[in-house]
Every structure is written in C-alpha cells, then in structure tokens.
Protein backbone atom coordinates (compact mmCIF):
# COMPACT_ATOMS: atom_id res chain seq x y z
CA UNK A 1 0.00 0.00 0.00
CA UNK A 2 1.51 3.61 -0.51
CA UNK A 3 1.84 6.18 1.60
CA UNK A 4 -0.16 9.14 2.02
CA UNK A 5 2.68 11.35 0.41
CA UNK A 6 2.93 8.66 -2.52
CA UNK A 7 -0.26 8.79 -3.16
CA UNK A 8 -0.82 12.86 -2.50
CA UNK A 9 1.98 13.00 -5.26
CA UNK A 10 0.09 11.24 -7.99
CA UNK A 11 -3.52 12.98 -7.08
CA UNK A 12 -4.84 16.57 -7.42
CA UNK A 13 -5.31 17.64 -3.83
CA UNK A 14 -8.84 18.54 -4.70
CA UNK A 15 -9.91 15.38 -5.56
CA UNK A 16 -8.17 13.98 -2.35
CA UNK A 17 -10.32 16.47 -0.61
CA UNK A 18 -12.91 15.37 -1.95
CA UNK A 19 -12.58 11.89 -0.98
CA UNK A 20 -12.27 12.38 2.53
CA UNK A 21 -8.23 12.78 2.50
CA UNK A 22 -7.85 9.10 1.39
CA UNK A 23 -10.20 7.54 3.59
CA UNK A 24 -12.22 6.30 0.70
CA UNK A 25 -9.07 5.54 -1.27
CA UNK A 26 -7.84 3.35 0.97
CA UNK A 27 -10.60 1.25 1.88
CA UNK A 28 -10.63 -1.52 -1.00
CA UNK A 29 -14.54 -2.29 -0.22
CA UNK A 30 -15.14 1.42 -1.38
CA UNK A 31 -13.50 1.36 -4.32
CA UNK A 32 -14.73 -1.73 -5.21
CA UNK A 33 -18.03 -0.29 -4.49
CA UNK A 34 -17.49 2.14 -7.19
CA UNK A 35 -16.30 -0.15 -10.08
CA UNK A 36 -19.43 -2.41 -9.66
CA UNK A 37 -21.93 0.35 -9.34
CA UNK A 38 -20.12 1.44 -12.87
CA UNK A 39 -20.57 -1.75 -14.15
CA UNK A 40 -24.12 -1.71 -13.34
CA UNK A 41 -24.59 1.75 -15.78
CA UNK A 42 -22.30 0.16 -18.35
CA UNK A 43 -24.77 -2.68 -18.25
CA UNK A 44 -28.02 -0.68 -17.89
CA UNK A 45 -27.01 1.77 -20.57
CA UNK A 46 -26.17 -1.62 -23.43
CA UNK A 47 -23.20 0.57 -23.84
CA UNK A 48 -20.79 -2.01 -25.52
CA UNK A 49 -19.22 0.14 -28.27
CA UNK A 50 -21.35 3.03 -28.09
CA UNK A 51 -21.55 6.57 -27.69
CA UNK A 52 -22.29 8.06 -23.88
CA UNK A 53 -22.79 11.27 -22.50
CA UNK A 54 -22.55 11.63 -18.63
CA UNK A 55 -24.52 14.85 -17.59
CA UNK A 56 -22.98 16.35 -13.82
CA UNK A 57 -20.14 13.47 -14.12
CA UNK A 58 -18.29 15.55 -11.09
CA UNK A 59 -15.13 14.25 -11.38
CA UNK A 60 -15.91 11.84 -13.94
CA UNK A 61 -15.04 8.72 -12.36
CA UNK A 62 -18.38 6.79 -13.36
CA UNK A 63 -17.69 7.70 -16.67
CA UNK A 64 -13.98 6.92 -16.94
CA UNK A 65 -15.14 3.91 -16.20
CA UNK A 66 -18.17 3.02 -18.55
CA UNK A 67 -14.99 4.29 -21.52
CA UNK A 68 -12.84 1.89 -19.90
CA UNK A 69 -15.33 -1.22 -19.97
CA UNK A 70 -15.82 -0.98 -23.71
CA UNK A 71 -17.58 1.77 -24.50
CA UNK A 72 -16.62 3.40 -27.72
CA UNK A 73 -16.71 7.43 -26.71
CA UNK A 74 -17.58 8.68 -23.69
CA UNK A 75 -18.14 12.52 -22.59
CA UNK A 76 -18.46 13.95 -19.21
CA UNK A 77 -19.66 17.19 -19.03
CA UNK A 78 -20.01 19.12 -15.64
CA UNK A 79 -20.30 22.82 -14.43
CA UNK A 80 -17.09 23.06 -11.80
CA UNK A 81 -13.69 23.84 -13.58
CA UNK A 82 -11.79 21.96 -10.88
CA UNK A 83 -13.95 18.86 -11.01
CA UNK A 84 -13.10 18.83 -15.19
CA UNK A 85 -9.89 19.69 -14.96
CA UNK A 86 -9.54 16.29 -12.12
CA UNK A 87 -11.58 13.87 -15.13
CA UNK A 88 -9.08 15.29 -17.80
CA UNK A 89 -5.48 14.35 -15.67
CA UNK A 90 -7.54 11.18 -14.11
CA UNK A 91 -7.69 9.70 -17.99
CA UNK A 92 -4.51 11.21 -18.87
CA UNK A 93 -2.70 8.69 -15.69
CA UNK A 94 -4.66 5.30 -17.33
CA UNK A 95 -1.86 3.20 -18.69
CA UNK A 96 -2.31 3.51 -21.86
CA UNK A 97 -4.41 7.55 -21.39
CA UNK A 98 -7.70 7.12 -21.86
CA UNK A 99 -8.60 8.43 -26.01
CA UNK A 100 -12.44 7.15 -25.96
CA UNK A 101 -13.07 9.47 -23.23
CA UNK A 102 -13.12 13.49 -22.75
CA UNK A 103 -14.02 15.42 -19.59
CA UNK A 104 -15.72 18.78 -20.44
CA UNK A 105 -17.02 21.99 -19.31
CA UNK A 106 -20.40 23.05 -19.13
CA UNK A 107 -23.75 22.03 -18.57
CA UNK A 108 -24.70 19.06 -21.31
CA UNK A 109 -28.73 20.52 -21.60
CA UNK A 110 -26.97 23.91 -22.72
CA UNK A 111 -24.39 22.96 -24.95
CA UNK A 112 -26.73 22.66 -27.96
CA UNK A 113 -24.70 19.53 -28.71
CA UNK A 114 -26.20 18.00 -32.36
CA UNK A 115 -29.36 15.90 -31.73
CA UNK A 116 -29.00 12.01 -32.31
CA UNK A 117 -25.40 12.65 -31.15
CA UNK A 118 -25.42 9.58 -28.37
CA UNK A 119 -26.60 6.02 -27.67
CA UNK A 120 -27.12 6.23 -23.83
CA UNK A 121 -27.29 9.14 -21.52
CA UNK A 122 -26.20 8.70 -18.05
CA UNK A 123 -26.75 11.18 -14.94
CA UNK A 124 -25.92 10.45 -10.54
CA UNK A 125 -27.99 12.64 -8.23
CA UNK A 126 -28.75 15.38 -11.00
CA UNK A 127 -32.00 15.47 -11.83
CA UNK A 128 -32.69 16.37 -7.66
CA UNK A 129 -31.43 19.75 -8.22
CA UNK A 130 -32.59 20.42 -11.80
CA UNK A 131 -35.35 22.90 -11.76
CA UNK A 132 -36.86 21.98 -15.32
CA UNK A 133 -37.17 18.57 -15.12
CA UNK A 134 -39.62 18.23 -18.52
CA UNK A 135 -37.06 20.73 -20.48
CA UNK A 136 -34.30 18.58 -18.99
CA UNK A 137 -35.49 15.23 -20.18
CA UNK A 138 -37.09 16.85 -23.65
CA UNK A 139 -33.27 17.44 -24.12
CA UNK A 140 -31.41 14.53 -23.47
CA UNK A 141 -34.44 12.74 -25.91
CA UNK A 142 -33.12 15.12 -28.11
CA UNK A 143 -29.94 14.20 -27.88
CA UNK A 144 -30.48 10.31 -27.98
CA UNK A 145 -30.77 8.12 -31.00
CA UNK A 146 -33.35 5.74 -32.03
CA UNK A 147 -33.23 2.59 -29.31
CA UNK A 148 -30.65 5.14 -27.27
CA UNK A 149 -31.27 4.62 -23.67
CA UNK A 150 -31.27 7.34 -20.80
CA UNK A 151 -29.75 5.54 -17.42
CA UNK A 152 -31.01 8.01 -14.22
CA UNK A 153 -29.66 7.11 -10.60
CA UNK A 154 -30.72 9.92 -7.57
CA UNK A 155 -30.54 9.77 -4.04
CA UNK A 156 -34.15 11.06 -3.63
CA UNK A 157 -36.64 8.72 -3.56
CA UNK A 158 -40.15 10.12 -1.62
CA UNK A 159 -40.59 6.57 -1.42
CA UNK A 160 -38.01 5.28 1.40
CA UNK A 161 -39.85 6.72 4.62
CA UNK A 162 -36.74 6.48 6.87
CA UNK A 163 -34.71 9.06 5.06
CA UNK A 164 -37.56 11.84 4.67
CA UNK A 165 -37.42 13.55 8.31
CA UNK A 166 -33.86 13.91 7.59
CA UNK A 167 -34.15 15.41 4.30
CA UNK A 168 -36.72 17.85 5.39
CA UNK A 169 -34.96 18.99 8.91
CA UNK A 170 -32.11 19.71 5.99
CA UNK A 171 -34.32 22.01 4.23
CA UNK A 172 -35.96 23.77 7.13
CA UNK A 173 -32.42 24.67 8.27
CA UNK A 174 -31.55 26.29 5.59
CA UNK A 175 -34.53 28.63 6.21
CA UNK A 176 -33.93 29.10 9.62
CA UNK A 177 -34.30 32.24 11.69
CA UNK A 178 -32.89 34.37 10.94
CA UNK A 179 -29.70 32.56 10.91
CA UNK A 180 -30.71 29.98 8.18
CA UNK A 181 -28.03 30.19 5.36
CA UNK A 182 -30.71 31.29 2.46
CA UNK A 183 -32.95 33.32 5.06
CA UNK A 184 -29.91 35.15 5.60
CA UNK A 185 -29.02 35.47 2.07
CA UNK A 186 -32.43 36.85 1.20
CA UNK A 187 -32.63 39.29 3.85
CA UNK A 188 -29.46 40.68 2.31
CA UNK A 189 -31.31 40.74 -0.68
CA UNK A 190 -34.02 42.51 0.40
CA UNK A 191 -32.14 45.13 2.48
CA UNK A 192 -29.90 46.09 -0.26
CA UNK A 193 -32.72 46.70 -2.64
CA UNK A 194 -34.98 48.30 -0.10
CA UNK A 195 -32.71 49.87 2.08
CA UNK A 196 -35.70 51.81 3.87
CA UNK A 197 -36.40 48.12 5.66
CA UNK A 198 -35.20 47.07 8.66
CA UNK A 199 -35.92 45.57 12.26
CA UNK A 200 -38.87 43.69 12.15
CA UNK A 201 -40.30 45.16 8.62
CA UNK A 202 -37.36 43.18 6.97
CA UNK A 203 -37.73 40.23 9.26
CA UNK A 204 -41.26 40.06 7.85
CA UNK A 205 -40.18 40.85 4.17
CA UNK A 206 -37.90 37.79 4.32
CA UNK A 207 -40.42 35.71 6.31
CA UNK A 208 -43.19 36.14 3.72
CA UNK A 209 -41.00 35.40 0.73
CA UNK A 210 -39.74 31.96 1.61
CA UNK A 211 -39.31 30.04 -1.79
CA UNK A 212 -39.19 33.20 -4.06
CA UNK A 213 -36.13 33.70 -6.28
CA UNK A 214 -34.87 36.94 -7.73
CA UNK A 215 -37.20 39.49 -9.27
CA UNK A 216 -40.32 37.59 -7.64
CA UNK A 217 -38.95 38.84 -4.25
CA UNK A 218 -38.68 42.24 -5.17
CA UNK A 219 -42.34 42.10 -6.91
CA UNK A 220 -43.71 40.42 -4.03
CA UNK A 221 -42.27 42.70 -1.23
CA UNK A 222 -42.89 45.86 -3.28
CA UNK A 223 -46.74 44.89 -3.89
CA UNK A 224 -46.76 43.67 0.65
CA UNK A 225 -45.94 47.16 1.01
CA UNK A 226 -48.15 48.89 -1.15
CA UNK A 227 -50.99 46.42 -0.37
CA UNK A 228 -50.50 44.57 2.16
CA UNK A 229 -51.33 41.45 0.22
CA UNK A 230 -49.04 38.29 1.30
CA UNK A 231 -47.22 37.04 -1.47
CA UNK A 232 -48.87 33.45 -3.59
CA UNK A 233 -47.20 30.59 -1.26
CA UNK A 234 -44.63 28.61 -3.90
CA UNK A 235 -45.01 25.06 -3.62
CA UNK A 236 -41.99 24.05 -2.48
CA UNK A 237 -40.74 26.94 -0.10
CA UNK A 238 -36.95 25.89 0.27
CA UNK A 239 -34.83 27.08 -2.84
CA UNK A 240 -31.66 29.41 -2.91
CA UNK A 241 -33.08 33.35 -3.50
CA UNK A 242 -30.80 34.34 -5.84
CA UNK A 243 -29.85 31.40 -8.37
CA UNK A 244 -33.06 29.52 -7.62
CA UNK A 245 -30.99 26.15 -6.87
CA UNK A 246 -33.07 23.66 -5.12
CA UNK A 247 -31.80 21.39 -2.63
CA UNK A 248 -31.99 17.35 -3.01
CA UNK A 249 -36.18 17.69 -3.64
CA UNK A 250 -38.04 14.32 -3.13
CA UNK A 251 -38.70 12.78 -6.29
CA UNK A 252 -41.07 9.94 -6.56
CA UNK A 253 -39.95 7.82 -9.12
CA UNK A 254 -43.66 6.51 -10.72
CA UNK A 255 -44.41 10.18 -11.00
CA UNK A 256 -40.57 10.62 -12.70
CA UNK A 257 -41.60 7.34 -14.97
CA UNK A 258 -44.52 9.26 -16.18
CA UNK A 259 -42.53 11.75 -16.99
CA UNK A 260 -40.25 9.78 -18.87
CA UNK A 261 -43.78 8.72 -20.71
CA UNK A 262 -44.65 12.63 -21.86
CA UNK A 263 -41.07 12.83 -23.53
CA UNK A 264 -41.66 9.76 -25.33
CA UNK A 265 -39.42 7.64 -23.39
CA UNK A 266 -40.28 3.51 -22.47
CA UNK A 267 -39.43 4.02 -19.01
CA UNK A 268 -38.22 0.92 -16.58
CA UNK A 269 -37.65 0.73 -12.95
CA UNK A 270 -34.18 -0.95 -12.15
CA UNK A 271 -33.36 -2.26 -8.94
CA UNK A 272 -31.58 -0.93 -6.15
CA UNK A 273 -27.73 -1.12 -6.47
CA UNK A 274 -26.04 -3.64 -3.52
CA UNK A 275 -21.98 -4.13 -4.07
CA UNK A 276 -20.74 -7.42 -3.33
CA UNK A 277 -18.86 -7.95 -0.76
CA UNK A 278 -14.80 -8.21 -1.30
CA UNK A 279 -14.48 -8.71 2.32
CA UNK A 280 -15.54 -10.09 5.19
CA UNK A 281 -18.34 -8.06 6.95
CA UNK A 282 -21.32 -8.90 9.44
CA UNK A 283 -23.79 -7.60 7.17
CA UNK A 284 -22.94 -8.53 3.95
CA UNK A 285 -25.27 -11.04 4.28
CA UNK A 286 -28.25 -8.26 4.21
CA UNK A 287 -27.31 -6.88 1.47
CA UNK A 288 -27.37 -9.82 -0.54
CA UNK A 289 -30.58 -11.07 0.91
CA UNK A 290 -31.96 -7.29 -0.32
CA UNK A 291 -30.34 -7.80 -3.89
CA UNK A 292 -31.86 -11.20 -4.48
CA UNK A 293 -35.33 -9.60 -3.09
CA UNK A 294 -34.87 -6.66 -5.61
CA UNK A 295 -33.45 -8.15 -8.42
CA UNK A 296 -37.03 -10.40 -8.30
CA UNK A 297 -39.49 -7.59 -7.53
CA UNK A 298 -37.50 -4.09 -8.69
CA UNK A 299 -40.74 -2.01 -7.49
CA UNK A 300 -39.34 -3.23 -4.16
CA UNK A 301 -36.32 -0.95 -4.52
CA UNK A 302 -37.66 1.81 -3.66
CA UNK A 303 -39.45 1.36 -0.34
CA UNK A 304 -36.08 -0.47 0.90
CA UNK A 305 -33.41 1.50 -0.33
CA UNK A 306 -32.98 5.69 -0.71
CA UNK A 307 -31.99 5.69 -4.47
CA UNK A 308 -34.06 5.31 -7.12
CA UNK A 309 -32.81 3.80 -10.61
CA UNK A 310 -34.45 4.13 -13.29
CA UNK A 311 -34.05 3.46 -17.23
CA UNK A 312 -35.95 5.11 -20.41
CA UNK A 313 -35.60 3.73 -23.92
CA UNK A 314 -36.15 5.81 -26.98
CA UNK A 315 -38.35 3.95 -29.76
CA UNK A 316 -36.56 3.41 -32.61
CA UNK A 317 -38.28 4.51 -35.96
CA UNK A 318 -40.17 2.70 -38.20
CA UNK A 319 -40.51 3.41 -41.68
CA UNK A 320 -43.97 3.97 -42.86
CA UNK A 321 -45.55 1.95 -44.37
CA UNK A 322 -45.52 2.09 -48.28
CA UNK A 323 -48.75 3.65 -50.68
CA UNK A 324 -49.53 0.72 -52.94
C-alpha cells in the first residue's frame, strides 16, 4: 500500500479532498463499491461500443469507467472547472491515457450539442437539483438516437420513509431564523434593494417570501408594502433566492416514470444497487438477501433502499408503411 505522500503526489489535492483525504481511497470495499456500481450503468445503458454522455459526471469517475469497460466514446460534461480539470489528468494517468473518453465543461442541456449525437445518456444525483425537469429530459431525448437509452440514478426517492425527516430537517435549516443560510441570504437581498427596511419590517419581508427567487422577491415585497397582500405561497418553499438552486427535492420515481412517458421515453424501474462484498463483513449477508429480493421484484427498490434507478428507452423509428 503507498503512503499518504505517494499517493498525494500522484492525485490533485482537490480530488483527495474530496474523498475524505484518502479515507475512501484506501478502503478496498469502497473502491470496489465504485467499479461495480459502474458496471451496473455500463450494463443498464447496453453501452458495448457506443456513444455516452454523462450529464454532472463531477469528477468523472463513473464515466472513466463506462470508456474503460468498452464503451466506444464517452463525454463527461459538468459545471465546476476543478472537477473537469480532475476527469481530464484522471484519464490522462490510465496506462495507456484514456482516447475514448473526454471530460468537459459546461452544462450538457446547454451545450446545444447535435441531436442524435449519443446512444445512452447517463446522470448520478442530478435530476434532484434540476429545476426543469420536462425541459431537462425533452433534451437529453433530443440528444439520444433511435433505441438510445437514458440511465437516471438519484438519491431522492419520496418513497423510502426512513430518510424523509432527515431530508426535510435539511431544508428547514436552511430557512432558519434568521440565521438559516438562504434566510440570511435573502434578507441581504431585500435590504440592499430596499434599504428603507429594517428591524422587524425586513424580518417580515424575508419571512413572507420563503421560496421566491430573484425578481419575484422584489415584486412580491414591493406589492406587501403597497398592499399589504401576502405574497402566492410557492409550492416548495426551500430554494436558494438568488440562483433559484433547489436542494436534493423528493422525487417519486412513478411520477418521474410518467414523466419519462410525456417525452416519449419507455421508461423501466431498475433495482436498487447492492456491491458485493470483497471482504468479510457482518452484514454482507443483508445486502445480498436485499439484492436477491430486488433483483425479483424491482418495485421493491424503492421502499427499501434511498436511491431510485431508473431506465428510459427511446423507440426506434419505423418506416412507414408504403402507398400501394
């Protein structure tokens, strides 16, 4: 095993960060973790010789990975510099560097990358913080060829009752007062635009426009004070006030298939990902009692496990039929 320097040396420090300062790295059950969760997409997405697109890859490891397993072109796209800049010197240090696979900058929806331009579409815990989810799948059907399939994984699943108290104390604290992180941020807001505010009349300005992003706050306090008139409650009160970023929403995955369905999309519920076991451990043996359960009924996933998988197929096209 190296040392920490040796393998500090080889590594961006960034992506060491990342990883928990080599915690993760040196626990063989992790990494292992990761190369069969990989396999799983590379399997999922039929992507033997094809062309992928990973949308949010981070640092692109999932990706690396579905090029190395035998996919024929692979491209990672994701919105932090550092996290691209990690997938580019990641392929470059494969023995022999990796050519079927490029790490690139930007969000994939906005590229306006040609349509038809991949077999399979891959995205991990993205769709949670995307705030057009019909734009965002009309897109990557746009992007996907006939019989191209779009692989989804996500963390969110409204589904798995354990994990929802947790996920919604998250939320509330961001809106805490008044020294939640976005209550703060929107009072900020508020006060720089309305300077005349303060004390309790900004308290209550920020108060009444939980949810509200940008202009809408300004509209909405401006017509409080003329009016009186409280502000339309948004449905989902906890998003960032400025860029409008949601946190991990809950998702429920028959209501994601459906959407899958408007977009023209076959969709198909996978089930729940459980690694195998490269070491001894006392509960290995739930895990693979769970797979074998899941792998049987996959609608079981998702009341057992907090990630939901999912798969959508594109039709492939017909010709029409002939005019005798």
């Amino acid at each position: 095993m190296q040392s920490d320097a040796e393998i500090r040396a080889q590594y961006p420090e960034y992506f060491l960060t990342y990883y928990t300062y080599l915690r993760i790295l040196r626990n063989p059950a992790r990494i292992e973790h990761v190369f069969q969760k990989a396999h799983d997409m590379y399997r999922y997405l039929e992507a033997e010789g094809k062309d992928v697109l990973d949308l949010g890859a981070g640092f692109g490891i999932e990706a690396l990975l579905v090029a190395i397993y035998g996919a024929r072109r692979v491209v990672a796209t994701e919105i932090d510099h550092d996290m691209v800049e990690v997938g580019r010197y990641l392929a470059e240090r494969m023995d022999p560097p990796m050519a079927n696979f490029e790490s690139k900058y930007g969000d994939g929806i906005s590229m306006q990358l040609p349509s038809g331009s991949f077999d399979g579409i891959m995205t991990n815990c993205v769709i949670s913080h995307v705030r057009d989810l019909e734009g965002f799948l009309a897109e990557t059907t746009r992007l996907l060829r006939p019989g191209g399939i779009f692989f989804l994984s996500d963390e969110n699943n409204s589904l798995y009752l354990p994990a929802r108290p947790r996920r919604r104390r998250g939320w509330r604290s961001m809106e805490a007062e008044p020294d939640g992180p976005w209550f703060q941020v929107r009072m900020a807001y508020i006060g720089e635009h309305v300077p005349q505010l303060s004390g309790n009349e900004l308290l209550e300005a920020t108060r009444i426009t939980r949810g509200l992003v940008g202009k809408d706050i300004m509209d909405a306090v401006r017509d409080y004070r003329e009016s009186r008139r409280l502000p339309t409650r948004p449905a989902f009160l906890y998003r960032h006030p400025i860029d409008g970023q949601y946190p991990e929403r809950e998702l429920n995955p028959y209501w994601v298939m459906r959407k899958f369905r408007d977009q023209g999309l076959t969709p198909e519920l996978l089930p729940a990902f459980f690694s195998r076991g490269i070491e001894n451990h006392p509960r290995q043996w739930v895990k693979d009692v769970l797979r074998l359960l899941c792998t049987a009924w996959p609608a079981l996933s998702v009341y057992v496990w907090p990630i939901m998988r999912l798969r959508g197929r594109k039709p492939v096209l017909t010709p029409s039929a002939g005019v005798s």
